[in-house]
C-alpha atoms as a PDB file:
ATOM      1  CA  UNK A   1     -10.047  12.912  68.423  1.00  0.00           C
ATOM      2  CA  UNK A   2      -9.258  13.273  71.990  1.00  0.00           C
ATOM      3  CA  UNK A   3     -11.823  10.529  73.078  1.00  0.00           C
ATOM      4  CA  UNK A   4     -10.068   8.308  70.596  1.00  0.00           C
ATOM      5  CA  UNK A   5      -6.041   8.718  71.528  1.00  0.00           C
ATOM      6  CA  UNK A   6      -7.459   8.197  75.049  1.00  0.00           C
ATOM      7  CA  UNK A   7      -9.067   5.248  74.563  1.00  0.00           C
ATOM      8  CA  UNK A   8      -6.209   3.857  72.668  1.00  0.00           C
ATOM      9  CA  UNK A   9      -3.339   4.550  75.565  1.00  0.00           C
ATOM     10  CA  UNK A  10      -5.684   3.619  78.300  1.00  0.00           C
ATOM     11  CA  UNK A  11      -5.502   0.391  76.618  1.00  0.00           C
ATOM     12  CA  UNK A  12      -2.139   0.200  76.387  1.00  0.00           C
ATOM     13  CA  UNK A  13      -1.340   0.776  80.055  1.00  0.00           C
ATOM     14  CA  UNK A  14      -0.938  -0.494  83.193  1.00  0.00           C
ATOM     15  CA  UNK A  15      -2.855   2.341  84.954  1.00  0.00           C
ATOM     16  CA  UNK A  16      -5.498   3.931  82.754  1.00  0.00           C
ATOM     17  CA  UNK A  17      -6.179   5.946  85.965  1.00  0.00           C
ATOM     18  CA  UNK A  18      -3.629   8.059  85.224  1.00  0.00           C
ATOM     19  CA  UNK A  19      -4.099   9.003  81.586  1.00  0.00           C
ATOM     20  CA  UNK A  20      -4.864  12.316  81.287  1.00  0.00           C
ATOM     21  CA  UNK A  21      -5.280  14.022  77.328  1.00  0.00           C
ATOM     22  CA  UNK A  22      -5.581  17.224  76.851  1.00  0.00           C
ATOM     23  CA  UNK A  23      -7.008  19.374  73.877  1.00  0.00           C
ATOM     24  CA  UNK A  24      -5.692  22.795  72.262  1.00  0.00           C
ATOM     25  CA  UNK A  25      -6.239  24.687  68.931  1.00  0.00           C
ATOM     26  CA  UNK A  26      -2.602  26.136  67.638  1.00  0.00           C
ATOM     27  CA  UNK A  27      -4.165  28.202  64.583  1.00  0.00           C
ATOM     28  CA  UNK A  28      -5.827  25.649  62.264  1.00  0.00           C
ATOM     29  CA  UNK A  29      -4.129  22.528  64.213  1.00  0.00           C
ATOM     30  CA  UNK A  30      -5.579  20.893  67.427  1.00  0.00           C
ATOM     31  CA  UNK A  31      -3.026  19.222  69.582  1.00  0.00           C
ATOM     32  CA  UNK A  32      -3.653  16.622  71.548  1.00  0.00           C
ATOM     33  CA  UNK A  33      -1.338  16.156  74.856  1.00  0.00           C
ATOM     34  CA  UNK A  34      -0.708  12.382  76.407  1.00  0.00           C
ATOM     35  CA  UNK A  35       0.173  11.954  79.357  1.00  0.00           C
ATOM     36  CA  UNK A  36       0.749   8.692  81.460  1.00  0.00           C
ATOM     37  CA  UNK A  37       2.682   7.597  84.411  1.00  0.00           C
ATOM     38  CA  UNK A  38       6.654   7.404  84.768  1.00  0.00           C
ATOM     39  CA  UNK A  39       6.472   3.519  84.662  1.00  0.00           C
ATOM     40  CA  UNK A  40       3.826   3.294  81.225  1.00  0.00           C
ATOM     41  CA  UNK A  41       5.973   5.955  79.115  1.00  0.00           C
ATOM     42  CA  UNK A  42       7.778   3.388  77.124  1.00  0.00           C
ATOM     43  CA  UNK A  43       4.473   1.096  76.323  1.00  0.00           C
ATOM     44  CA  UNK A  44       2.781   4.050  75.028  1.00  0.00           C
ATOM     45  CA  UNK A  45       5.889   5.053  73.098  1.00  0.00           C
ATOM     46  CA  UNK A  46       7.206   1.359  71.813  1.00  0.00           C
ATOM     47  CA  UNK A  47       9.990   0.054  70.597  1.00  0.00           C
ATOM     48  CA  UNK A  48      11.857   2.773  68.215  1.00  0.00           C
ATOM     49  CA  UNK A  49       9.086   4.870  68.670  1.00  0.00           C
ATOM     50  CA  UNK A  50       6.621   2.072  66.817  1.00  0.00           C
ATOM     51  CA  UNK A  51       3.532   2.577  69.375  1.00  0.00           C
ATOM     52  CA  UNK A  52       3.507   6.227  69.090  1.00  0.00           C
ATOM     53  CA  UNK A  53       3.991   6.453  65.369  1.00  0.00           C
ATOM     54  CA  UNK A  54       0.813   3.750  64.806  1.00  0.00           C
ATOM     55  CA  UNK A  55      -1.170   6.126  67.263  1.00  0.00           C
ATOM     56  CA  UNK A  56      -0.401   9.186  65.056  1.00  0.00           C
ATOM     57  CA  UNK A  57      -1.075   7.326  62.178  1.00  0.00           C
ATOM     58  CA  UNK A  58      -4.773   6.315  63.244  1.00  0.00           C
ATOM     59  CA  UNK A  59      -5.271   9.750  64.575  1.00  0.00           C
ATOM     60  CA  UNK A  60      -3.928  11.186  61.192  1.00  0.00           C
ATOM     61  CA  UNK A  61      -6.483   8.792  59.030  1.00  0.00           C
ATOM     62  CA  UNK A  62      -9.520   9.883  61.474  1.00  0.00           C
ATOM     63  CA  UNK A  63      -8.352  13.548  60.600  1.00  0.00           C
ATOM     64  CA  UNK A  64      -8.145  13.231  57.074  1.00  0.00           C
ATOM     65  CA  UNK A  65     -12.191  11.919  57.498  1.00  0.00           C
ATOM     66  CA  UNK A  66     -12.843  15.278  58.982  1.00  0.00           C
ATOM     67  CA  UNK A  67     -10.656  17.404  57.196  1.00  0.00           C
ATOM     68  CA  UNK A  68      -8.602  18.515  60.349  1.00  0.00           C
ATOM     69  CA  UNK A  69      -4.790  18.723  60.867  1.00  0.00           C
ATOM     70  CA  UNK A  70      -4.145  16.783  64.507  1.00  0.00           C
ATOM     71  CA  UNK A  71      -0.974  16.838  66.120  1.00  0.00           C
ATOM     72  CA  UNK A  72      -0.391  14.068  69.024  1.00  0.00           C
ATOM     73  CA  UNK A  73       2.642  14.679  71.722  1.00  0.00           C
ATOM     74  CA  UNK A  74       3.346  12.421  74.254  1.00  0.00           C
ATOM     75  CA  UNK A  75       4.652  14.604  77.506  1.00  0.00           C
ATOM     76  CA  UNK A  76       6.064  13.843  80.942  1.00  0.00           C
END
């Protein structure tokens, strides 16, 4: 899962170089961390929140494949 949200917001940025995702169990859910620059917050997050919520969603679907619960936060 991680390989996949970063592939997605390196895509959607203007500098992949500073993507960093991070990985961590919380009980029976992984969470995946996103973090970008200052300046490429609001193209991974969208308008209204649209970006992120179509990330989740194709994180959620790859999930459901594996039977996993994945939680994806965007951080500063």
């Amino acid at each position: 899962m991680k390989e996949l949200v970063e592939v997605i917001a390196k895509a959607l940025v203007d500098d992949p170089d500073s993507v960093v995702v991070s990985e961590r169990q919380d009980g029976r859910t992984t969470v995946i961390e996103v973090r970008v620059a200052d300046g490429d917050m609001g193209k991974v997050i969208g308008k209204q929140g649209r970006i992120a919520k179509a990330i989740r969603s194709v994180v959620k679907a790859a999930a459901a494949k594996e039977d996993k619960r994945v939680v994806v936060d965007i951080v500063q």
